[in-house]
C-alpha atoms as a PDB file:
ATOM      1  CA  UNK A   1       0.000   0.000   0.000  1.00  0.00           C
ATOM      2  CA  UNK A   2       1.302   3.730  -0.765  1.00  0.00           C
ATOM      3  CA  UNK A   3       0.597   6.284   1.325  1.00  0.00           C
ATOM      4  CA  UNK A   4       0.104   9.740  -0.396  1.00  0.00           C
ATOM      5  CA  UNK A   5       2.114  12.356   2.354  1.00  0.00           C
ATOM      6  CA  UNK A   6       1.749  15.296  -0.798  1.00  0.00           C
ATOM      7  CA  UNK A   7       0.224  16.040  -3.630  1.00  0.00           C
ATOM      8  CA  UNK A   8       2.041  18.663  -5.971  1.00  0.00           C
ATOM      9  CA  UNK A   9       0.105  20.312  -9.263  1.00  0.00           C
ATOM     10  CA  UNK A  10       2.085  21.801 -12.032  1.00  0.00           C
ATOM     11  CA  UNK A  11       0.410  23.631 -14.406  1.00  0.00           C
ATOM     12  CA  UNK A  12       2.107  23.110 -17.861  1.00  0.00           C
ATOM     13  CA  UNK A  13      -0.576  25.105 -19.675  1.00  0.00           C
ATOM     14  CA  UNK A  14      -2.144  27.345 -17.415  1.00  0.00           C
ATOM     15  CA  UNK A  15      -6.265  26.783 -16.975  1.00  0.00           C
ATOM     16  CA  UNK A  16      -8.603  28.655 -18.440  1.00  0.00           C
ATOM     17  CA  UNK A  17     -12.402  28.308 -18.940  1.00  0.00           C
ATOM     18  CA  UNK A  18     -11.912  28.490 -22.191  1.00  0.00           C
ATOM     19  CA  UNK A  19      -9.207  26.106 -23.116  1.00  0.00           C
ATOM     20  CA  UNK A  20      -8.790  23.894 -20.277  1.00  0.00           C
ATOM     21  CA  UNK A  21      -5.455  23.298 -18.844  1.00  0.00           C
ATOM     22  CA  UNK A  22      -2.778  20.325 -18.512  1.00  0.00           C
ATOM     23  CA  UNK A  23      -0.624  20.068 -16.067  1.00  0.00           C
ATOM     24  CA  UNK A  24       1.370  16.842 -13.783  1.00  0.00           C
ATOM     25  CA  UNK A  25       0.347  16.019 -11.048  1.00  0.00           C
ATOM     26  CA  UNK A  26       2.364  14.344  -8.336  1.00  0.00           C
ATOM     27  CA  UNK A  27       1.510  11.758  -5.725  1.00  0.00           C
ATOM     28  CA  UNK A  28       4.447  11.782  -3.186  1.00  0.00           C
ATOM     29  CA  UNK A  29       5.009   9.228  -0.816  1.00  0.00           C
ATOM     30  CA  UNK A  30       7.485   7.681   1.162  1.00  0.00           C
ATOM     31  CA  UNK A  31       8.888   4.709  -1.239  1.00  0.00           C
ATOM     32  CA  UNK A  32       8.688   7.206  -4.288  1.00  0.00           C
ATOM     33  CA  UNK A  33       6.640   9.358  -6.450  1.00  0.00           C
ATOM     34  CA  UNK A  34       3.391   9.078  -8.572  1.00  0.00           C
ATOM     35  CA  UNK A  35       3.610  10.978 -11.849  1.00  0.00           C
ATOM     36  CA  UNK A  36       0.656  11.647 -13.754  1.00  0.00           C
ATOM     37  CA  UNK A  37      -0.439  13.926 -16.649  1.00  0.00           C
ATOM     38  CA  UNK A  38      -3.354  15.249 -16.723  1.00  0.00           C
ATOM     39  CA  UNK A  39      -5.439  17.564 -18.596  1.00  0.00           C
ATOM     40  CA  UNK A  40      -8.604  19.236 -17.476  1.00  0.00           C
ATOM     41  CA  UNK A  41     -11.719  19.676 -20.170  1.00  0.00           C
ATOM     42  CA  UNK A  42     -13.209  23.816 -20.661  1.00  0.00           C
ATOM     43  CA  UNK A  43     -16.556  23.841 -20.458  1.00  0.00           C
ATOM     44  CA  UNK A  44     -19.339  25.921 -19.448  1.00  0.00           C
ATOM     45  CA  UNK A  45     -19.025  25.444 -15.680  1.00  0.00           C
ATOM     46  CA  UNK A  46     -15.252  25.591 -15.809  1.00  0.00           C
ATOM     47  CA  UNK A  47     -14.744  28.947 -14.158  1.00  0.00           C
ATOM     48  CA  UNK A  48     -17.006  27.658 -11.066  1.00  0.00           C
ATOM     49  CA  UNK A  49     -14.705  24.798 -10.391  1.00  0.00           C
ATOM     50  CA  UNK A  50     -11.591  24.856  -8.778  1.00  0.00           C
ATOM     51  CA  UNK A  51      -8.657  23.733 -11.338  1.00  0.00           C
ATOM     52  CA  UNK A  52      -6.868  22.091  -8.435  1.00  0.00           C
ATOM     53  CA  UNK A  53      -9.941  19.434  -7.617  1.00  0.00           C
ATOM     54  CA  UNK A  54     -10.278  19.048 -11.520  1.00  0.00           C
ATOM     55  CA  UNK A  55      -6.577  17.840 -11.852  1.00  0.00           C
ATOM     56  CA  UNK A  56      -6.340  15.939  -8.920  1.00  0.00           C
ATOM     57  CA  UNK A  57      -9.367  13.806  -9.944  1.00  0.00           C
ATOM     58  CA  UNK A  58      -8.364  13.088 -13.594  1.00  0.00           C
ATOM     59  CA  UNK A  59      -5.178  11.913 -11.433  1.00  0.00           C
ATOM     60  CA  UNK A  60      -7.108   9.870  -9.528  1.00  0.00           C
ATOM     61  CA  UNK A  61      -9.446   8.518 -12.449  1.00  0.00           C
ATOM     62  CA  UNK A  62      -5.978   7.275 -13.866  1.00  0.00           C
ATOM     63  CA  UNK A  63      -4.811   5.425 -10.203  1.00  0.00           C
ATOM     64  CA  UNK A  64      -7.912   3.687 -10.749  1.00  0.00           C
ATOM     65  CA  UNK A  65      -7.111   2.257 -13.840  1.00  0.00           C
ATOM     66  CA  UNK A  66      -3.914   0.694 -12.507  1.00  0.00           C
ATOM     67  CA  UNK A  67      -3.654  -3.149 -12.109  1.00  0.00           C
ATOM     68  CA  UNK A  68      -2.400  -2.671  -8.803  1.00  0.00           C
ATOM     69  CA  UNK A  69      -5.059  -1.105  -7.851  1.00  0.00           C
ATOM     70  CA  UNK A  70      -7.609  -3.234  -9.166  1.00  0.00           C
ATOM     71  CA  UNK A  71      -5.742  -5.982  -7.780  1.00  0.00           C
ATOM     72  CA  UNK A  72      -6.151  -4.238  -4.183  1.00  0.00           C
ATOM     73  CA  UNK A  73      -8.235  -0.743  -3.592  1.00  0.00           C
ATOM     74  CA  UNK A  74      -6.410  -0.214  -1.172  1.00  0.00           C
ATOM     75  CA  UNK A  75      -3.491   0.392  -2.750  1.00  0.00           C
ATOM     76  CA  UNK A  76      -3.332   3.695  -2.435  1.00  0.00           C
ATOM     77  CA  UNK A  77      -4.483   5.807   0.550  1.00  0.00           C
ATOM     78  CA  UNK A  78      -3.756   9.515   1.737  1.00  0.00           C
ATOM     79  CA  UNK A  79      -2.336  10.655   4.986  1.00  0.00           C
ATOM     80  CA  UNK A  80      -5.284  13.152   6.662  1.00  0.00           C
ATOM     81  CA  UNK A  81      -5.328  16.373   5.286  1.00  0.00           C
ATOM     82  CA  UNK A  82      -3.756  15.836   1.762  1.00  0.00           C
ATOM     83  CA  UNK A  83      -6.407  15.655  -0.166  1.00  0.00           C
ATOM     84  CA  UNK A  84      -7.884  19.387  -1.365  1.00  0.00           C
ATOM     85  CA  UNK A  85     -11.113  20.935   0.434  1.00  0.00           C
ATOM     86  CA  UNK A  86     -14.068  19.629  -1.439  1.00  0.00           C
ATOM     87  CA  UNK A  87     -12.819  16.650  -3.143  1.00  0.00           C
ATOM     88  CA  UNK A  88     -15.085  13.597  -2.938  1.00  0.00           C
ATOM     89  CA  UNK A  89     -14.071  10.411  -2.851  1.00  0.00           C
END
């Protein structure tokens, strides 16, 4: 099991209502990092969500993808507090 201590976003093109954004976003934990990229759709309700919550769950669409993770859900979990305000698991 990985425990998630960090998450880090990088914005590679920054987010905008009207174009979206991409960006990596990284998982950190203590036996390595977690390295996904992600891009995040425009759309009409774009500038009412937070860009943050929008990357971190296309990251988190793509953990549960992994064979290791289907193999075990519990595969990865984060430490209290990592996870942004208002994300839903």
């Amino acid at each position: 099991m990985m425990i998630v201590k960090r998450i880090d976003v990088r914005p590679i093109q920054e987010f905008t209502p009207e174009t979206g954004g991409t960006g990596k976003v990284s998982f950190i934990t203590n036996s390595g990092d977690m390295i996904f990229g992600c891009q995040v759709k425009p759309g009409r309700e774009a500038e009412k969500r937070n860009p943050l919550l929008d990357f971190v769950s296309e990251a988190m669409r793509q953990v549960h993808r992994m064979p290791e993770y289907r193999i075990s859900k519990s595969y990865v979990k984060f430490a209290p507090g990592v996870l942004p305000e208002g994300y839903v698991t």
